[in-house]
Protein backbone atom coordinates (compact mmCIF):
# COMPACT_ATOMS: atom_id res chain seq x y z
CA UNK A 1 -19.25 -158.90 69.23
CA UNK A 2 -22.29 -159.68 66.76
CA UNK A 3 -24.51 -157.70 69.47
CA UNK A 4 -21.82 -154.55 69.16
CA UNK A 5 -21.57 -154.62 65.08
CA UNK A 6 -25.45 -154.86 65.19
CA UNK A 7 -25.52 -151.50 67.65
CA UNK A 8 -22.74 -150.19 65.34
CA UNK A 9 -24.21 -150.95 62.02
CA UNK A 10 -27.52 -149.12 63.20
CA UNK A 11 -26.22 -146.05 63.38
CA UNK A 12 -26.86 -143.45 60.57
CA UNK A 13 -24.38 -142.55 58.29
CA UNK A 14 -23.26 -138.91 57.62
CA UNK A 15 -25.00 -139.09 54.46
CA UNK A 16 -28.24 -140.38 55.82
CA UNK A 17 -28.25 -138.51 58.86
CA UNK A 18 -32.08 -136.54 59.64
CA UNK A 19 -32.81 -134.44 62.71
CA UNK A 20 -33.24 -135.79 65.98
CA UNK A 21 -36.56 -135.32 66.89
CA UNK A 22 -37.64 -135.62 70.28
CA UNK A 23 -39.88 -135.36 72.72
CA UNK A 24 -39.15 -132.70 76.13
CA UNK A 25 -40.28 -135.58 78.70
CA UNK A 26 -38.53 -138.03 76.86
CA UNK A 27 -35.01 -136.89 77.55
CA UNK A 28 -34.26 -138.33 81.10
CA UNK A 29 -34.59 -141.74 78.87
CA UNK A 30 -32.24 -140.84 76.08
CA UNK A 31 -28.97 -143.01 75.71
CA UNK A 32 -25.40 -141.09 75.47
CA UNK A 33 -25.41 -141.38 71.67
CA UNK A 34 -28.60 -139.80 71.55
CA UNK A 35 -28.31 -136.87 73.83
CA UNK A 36 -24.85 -136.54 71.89
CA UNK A 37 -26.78 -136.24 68.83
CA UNK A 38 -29.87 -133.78 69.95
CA UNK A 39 -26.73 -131.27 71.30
CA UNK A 40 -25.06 -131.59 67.62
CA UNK A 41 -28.90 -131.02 65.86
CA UNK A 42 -29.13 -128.17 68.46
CA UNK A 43 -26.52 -126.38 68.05
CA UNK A 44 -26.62 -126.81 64.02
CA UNK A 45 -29.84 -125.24 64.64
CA UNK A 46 -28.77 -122.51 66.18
CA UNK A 47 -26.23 -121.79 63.63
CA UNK A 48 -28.89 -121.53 60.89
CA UNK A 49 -31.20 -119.28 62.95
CA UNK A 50 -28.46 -116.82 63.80
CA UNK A 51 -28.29 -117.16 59.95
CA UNK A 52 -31.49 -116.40 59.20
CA UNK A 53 -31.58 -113.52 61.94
CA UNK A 54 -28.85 -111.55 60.41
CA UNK A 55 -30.06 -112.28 57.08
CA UNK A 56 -33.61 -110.89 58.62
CA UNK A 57 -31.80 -107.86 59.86
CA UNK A 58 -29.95 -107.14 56.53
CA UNK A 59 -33.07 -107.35 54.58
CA UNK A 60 -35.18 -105.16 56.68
CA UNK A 61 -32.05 -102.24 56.64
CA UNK A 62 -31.88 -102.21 52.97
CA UNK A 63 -35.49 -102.09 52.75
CA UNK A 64 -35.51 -98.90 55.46
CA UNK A 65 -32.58 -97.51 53.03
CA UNK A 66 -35.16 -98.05 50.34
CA UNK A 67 -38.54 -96.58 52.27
CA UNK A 68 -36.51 -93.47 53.01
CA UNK A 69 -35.13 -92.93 49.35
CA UNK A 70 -38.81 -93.18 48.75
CA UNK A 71 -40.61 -91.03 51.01
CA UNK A 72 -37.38 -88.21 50.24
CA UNK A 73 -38.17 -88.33 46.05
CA UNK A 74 -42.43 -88.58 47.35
CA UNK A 75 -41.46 -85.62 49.23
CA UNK A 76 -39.74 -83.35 46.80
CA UNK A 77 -42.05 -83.84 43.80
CA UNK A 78 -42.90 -80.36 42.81
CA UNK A 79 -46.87 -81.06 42.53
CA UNK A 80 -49.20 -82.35 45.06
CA UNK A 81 -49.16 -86.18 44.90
CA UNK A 82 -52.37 -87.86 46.20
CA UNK A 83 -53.74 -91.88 46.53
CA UNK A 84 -57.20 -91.93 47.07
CA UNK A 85 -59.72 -94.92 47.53
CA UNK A 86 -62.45 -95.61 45.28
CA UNK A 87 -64.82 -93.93 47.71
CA UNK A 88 -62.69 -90.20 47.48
CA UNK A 89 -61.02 -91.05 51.15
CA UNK A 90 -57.37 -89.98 51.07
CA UNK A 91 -55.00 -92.65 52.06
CA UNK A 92 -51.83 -90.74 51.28
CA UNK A 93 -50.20 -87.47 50.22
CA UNK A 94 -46.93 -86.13 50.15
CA UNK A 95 -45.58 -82.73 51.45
CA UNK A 96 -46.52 -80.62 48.51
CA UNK A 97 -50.27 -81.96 48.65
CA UNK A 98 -50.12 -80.86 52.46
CA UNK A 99 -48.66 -77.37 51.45
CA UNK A 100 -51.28 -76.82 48.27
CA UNK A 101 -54.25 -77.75 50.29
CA UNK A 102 -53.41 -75.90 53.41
CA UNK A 103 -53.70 -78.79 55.66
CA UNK A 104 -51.26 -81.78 57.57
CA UNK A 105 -50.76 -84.75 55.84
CA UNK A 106 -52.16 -86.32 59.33
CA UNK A 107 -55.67 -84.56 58.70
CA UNK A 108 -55.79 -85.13 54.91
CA UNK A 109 -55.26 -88.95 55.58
CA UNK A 110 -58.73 -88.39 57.90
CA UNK A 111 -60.37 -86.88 54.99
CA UNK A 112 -62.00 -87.58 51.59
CA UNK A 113 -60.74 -85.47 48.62
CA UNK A 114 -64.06 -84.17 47.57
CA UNK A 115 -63.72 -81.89 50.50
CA UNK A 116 -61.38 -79.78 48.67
CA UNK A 117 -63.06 -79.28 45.20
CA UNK A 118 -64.70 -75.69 45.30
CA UNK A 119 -68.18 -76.48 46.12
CA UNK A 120 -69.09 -74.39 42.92
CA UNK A 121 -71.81 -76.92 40.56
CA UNK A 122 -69.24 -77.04 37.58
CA UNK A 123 -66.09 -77.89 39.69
CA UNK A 124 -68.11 -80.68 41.57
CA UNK A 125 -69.42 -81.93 37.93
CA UNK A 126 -66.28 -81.86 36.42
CA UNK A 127 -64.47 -83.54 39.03
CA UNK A 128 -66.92 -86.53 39.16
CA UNK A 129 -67.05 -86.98 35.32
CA UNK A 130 -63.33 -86.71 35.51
CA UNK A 131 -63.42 -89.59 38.22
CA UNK A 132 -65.87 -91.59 35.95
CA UNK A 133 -63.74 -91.00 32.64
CA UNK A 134 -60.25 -93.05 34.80
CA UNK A 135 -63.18 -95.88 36.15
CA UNK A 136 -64.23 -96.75 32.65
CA UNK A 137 -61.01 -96.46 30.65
CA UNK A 138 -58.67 -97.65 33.08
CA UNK A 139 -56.03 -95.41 31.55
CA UNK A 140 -54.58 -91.83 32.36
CA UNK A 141 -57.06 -89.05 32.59
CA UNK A 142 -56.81 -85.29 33.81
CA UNK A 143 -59.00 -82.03 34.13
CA UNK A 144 -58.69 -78.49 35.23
CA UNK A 145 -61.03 -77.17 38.14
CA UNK A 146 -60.76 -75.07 41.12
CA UNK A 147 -59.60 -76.09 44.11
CA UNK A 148 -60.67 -75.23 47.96
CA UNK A 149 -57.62 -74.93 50.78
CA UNK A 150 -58.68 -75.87 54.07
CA UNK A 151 -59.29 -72.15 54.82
CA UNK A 152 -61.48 -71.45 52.42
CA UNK A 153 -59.77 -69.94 49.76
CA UNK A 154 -59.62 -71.35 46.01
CA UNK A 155 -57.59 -72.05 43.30
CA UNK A 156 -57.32 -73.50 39.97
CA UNK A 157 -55.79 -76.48 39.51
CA UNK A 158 -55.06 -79.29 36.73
CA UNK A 159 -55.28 -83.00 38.51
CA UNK A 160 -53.95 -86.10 36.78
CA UNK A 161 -55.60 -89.41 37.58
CA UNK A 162 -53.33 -92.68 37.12
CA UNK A 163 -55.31 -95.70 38.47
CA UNK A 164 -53.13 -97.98 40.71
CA UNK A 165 -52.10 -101.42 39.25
CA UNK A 166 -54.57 -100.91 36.78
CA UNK A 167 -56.97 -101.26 38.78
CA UNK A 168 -60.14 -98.56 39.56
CA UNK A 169 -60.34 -98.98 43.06
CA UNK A 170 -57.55 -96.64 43.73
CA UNK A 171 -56.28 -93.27 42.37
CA UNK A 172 -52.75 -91.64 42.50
CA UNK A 173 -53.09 -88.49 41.95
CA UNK A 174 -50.99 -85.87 40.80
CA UNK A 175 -52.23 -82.05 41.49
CA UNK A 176 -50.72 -78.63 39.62
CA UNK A 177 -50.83 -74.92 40.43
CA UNK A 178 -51.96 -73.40 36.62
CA UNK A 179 -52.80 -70.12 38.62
CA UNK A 180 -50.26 -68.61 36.43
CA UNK A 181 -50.96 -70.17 33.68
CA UNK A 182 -54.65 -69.07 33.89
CA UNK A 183 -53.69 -65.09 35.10
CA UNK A 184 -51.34 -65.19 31.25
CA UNK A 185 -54.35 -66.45 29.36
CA UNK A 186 -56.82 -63.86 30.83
CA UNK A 187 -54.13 -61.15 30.23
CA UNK A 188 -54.31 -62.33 26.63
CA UNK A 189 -57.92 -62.39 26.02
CA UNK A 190 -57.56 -59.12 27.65
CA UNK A 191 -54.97 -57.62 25.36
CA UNK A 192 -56.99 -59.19 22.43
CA UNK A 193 -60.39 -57.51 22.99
CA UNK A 194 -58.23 -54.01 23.87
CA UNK A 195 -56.68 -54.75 20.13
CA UNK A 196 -59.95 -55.39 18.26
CA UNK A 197 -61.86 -52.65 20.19
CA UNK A 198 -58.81 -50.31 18.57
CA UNK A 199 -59.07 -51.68 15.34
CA UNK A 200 -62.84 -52.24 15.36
CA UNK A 201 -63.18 -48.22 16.14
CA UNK A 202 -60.44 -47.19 13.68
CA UNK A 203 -60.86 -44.50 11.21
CA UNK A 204 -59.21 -46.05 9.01
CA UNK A 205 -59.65 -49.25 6.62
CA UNK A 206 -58.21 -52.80 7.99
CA UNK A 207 -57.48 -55.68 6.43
CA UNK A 208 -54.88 -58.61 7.59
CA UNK A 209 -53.76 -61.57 5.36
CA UNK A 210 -52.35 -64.56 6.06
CA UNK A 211 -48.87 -65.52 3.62
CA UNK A 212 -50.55 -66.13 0.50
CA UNK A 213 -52.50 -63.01 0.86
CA UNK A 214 -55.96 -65.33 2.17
CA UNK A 215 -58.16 -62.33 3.58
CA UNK A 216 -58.28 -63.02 7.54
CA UNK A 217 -59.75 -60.29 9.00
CA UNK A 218 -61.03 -56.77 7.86
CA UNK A 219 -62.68 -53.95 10.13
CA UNK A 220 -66.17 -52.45 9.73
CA UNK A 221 -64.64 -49.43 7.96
CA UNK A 222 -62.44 -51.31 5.30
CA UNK A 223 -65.66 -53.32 4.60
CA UNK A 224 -67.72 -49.46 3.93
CA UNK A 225 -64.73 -48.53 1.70
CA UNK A 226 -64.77 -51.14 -0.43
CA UNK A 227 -68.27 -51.58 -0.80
CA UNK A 228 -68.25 -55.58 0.57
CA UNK A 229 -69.51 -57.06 3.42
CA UNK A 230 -66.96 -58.87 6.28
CA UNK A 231 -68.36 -62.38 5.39
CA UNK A 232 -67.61 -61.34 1.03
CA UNK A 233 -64.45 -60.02 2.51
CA UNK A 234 -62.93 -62.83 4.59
CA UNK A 235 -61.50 -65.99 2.92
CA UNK A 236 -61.23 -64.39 -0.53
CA UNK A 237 -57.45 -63.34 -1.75
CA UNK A 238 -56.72 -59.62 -1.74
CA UNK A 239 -56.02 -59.54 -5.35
CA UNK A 240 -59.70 -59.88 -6.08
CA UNK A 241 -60.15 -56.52 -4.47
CA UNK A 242 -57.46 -54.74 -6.41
């Protein structure tokens, strides 16, 4: 009886219970209890890696829900979208990048972005200072240049440089069409020298003020009428010339 209290009273309690740790050749030896013990440690086992499993597989669906939310909104930015290393090599670009630079995002990734800044001196200068400016700052930085497609052809551009994390040995960057933008400002400077050659050539005297009547501007044959020349014209009010 002693002998049987002593077995009894050696057993673990619920409370104090650890796994059953064995060793694979040492199972032939194991007692009843024991073998009774490594099947209730197995199969709790079991329990908690089918557990873990499905709590695996949930986490790895929501993150695939997340990637492709991603790579859709990557995708549908209306600019070119870039990441480059510190040494120009492309390591990623979205669809519009693809489209603006007239090549598959497969190739770009084999490429380094210097390859498509127009291999004109100030493009390649500006780029590089550009490069230099996001390096040493750390911070935001962008620049207008022209661009080269993969066929040759060029366009100008305005690229935004956002280090990543902070950190200068990768870019994101973020790439704009201006080409319209440009064609309006040269139809401008256009429309302005048409104007002054008009006005310039006018028979008649021409004089514009600003709102308090500040002279502005006056034409070469205002300036013979009055007997003043341009540079005694401009900046003085009109009412000293009346």
């Amino acid at each position: 009886m002693a002998e049987q209290k002593k077995k009894r009273n050696s057993q673990p309690s619920k409370s104090e219970k650890k796994p059953f740790l064995i060793e694979f050749e040492d199972i032939p030896n194991l007692t009843p209890y024991q073998i009774k013990e490594l099947v209730q440690d197995l199969r709790i086992h079991q329990v908690e890696l089918e557990a873990q499993v499905q709590e695996l597989s949930n986490t790895q669906e929501d993150l695939h829900g997340s990637m492709d939310k991603y790579q859709e909104l990557y995708n549908s930015l209306p600019m070119g979208y870039l990441s480059i290393s510190k040494d120009y090599s492309i390591l990623e670009a979205n669809d519009r990048a693809a489209k603006m630079l007239g090549a598959s995002k497969f190739l770009l990734q084999k490429s380094k972005f210097t390859k498509f800044i127009a291999p004109t001196q100030q493009s390649q200068d500006t780029f590089y200072l550009f490069i230099r400016r996001g390096i040493k700052s750390g911070q935001q930085e962008e620049c207008e240049l022209e661009m080269r497609r993969s066929d040759g052809s060029h366009f100008p551009a305005q690229i935004i440089a956002m280090p990543v994390d902070n950190s200068t040995d990768q870019f994101h960057l973020a790439i704009q069409y201006i080409t319209e933008r440009k064609q309006a400002e040269q139809a401008l400077r256009d429309s302005e020298e048409r104007y002054r050659g008009i006005v310039e050539t006018a028979e008649e005297g021409i004089a514009i003020h600003d709102s308090v009547g500040t002279i502005a501007y006056v034409n070469e044959r205002m300036a013979n009428m009055l007997g003043y020349s341009r540079e005694e014209r401009i900046g003085k009010s009109r009412l000293e010339f009346v």
